[in-house]
C-alpha atoms as a PDB file:
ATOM      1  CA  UNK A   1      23.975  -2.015  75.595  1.00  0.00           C
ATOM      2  CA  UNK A   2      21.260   0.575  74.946  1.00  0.00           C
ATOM      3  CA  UNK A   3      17.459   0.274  75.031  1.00  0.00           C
ATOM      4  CA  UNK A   4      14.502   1.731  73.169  1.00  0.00           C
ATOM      5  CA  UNK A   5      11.218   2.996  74.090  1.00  0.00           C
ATOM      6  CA  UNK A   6       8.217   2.319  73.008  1.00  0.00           C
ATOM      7  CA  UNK A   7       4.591   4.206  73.033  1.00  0.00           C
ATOM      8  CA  UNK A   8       1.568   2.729  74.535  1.00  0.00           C
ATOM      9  CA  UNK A   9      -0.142   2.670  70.833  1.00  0.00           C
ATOM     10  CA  UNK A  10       2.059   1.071  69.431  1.00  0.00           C
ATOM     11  CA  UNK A  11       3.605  -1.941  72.212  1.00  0.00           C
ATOM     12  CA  UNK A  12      -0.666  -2.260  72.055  1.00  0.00           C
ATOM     13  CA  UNK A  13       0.117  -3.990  68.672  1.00  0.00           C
ATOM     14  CA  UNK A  14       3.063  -6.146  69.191  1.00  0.00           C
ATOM     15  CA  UNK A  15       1.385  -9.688  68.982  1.00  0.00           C
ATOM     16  CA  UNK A  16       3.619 -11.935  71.215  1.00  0.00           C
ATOM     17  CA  UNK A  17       5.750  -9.807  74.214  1.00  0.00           C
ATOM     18  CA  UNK A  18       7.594 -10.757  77.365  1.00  0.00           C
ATOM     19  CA  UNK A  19       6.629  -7.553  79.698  1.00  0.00           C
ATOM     20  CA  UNK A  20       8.050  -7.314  83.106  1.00  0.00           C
ATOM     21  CA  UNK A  21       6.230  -4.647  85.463  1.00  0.00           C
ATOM     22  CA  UNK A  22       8.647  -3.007  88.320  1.00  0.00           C
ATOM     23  CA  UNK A  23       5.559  -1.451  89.854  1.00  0.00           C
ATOM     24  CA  UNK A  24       4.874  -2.019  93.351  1.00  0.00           C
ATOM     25  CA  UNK A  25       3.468  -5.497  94.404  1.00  0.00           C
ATOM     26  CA  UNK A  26      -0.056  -3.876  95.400  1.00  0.00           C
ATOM     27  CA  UNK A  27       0.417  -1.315  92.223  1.00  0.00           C
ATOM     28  CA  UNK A  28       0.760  -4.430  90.033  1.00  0.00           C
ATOM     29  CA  UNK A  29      -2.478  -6.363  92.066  1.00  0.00           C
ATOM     30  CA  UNK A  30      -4.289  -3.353  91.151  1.00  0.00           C
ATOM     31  CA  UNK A  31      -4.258  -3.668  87.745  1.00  0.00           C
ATOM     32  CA  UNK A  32      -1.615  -4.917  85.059  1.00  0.00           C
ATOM     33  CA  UNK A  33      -0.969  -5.499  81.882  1.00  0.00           C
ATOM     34  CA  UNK A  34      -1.907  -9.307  80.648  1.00  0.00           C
ATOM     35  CA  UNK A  35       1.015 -11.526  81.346  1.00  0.00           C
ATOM     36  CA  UNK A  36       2.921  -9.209  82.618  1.00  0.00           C
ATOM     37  CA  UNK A  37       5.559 -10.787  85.657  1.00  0.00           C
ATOM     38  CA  UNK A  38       6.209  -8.335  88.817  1.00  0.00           C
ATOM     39  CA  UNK A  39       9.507  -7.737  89.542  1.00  0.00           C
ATOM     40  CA  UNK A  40       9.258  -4.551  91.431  1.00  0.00           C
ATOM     41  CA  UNK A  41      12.261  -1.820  90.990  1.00  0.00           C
ATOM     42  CA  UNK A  42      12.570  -1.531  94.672  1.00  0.00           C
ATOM     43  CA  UNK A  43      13.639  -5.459  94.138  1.00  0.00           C
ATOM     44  CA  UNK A  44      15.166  -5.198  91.160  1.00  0.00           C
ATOM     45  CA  UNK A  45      18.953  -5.060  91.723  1.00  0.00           C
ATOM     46  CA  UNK A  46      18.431  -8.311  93.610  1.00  0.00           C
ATOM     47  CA  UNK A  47      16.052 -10.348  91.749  1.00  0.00           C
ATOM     48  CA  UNK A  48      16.881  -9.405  88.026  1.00  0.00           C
ATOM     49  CA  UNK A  49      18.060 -13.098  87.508  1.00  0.00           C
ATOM     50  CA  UNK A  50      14.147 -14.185  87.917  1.00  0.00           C
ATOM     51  CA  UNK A  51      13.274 -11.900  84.652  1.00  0.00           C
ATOM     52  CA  UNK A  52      13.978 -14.249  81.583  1.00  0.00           C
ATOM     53  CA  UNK A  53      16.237 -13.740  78.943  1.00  0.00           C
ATOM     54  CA  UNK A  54      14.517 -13.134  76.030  1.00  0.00           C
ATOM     55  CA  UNK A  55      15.577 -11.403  72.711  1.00  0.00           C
ATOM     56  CA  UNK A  56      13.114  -8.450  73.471  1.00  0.00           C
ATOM     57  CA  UNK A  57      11.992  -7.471  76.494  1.00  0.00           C
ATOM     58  CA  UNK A  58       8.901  -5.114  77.101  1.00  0.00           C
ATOM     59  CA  UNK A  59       9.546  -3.308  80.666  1.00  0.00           C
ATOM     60  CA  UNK A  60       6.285  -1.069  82.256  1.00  0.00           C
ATOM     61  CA  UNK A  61       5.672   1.032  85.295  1.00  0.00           C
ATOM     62  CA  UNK A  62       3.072   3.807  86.167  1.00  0.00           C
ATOM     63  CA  UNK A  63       3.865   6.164  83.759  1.00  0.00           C
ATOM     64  CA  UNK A  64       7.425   5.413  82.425  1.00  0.00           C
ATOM     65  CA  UNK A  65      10.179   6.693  84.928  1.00  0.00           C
ATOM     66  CA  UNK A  66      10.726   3.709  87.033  1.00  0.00           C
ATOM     67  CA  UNK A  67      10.617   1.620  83.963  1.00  0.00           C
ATOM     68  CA  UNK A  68      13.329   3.587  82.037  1.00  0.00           C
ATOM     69  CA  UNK A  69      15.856   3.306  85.285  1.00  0.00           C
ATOM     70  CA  UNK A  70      14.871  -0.700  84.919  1.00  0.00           C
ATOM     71  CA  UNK A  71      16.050  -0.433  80.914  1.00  0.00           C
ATOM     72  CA  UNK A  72      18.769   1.493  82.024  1.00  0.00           C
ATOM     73  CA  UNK A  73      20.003  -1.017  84.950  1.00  0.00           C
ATOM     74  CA  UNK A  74      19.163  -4.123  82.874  1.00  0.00           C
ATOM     75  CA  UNK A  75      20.684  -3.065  79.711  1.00  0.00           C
ATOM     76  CA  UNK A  76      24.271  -3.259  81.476  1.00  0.00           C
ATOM     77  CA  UNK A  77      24.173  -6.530  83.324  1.00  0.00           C
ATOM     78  CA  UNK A  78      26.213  -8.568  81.212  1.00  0.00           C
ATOM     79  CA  UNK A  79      23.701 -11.539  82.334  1.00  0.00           C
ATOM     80  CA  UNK A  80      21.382 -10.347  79.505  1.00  0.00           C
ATOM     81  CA  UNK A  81      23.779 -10.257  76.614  1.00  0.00           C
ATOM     82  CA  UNK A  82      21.519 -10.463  73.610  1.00  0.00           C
ATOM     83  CA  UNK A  83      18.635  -9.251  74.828  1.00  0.00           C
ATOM     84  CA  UNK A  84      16.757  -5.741  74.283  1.00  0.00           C
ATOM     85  CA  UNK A  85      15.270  -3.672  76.453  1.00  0.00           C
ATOM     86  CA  UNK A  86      12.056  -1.317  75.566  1.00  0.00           C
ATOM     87  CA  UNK A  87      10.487   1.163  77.664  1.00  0.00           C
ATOM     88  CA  UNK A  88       6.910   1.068  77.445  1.00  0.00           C
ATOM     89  CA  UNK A  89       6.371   5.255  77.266  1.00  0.00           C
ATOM     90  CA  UNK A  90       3.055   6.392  79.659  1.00  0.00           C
ATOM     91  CA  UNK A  91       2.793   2.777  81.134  1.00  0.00           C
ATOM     92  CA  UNK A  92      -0.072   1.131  83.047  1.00  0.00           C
ATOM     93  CA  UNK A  93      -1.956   4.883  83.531  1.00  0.00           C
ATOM     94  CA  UNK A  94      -2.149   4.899  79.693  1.00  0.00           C
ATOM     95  CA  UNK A  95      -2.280   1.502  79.175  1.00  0.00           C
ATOM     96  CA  UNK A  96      -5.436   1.632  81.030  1.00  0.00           C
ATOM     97  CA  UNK A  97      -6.624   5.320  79.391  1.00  0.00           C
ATOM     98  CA  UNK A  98      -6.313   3.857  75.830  1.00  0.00           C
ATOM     99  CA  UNK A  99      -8.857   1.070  77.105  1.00  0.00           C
ATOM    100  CA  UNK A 100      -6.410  -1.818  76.977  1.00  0.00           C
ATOM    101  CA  UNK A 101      -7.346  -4.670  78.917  1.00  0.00           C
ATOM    102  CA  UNK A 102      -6.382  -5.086  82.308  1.00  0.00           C
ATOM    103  CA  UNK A 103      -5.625  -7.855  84.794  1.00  0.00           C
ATOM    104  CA  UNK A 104      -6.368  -7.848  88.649  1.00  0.00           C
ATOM    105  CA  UNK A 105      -4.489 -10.172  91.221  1.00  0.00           C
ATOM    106  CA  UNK A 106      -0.676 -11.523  91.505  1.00  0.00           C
ATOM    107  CA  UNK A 107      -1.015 -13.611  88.710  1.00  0.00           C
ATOM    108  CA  UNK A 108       0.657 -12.574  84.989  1.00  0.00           C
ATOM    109  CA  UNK A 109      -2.842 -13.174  83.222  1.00  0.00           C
END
């Protein structure tokens, strides 16, 4: 399966998203997107099954890097058969530079 990226601009637009950040767990307390689960990439190979499967799925990180290995890994697990993966290109750093809104804590939103 192969995955897509996406810029900041424009994933700033999609109305209704499942995002999963694979920043670190104080990275994502710090400051995340709204509704955004942590699954950190560190964790990933071994807690994948807690993303859900959903037809598109918005993946962020820092800047982009860690979150294109999570496309990469997540796109050829046979567990998400159906499912699309999108990098989100320039991540929480421009995210936050665009003046997007931002949460705080270890909740999604």
């Amino acid at each position: 399966m192969a995955w897509t990226e996406i810029s900041v601009t424009d994933f700033a637009l999609v109305q209704s998203s499942y995002v999963v950040d694979v920043r670190e767990v104080d990275e994502y307390v710090d400051g995340h997107v709204p509704g955004a689960v942590n699954v950190p990439l560190s964790e990933l190979a071994e807690n994948f099954s807690s993303i859900a499967k959903y037809e598109t799925v918005y993946v962020v990180c820092q800047l982009g890097g860690r979150s294109a290995r999570a496309c990469e890994f997540l796109s050829n697990l046979p567990e998400f058969d159906g499912s699309h993966f999108v990098n989100v290109v320039g991540g929480t750093a421009a995210w936050i530079l665009e003046g997007n809104e931002v949460m705080t804590g270890d909740n999604p939103s």
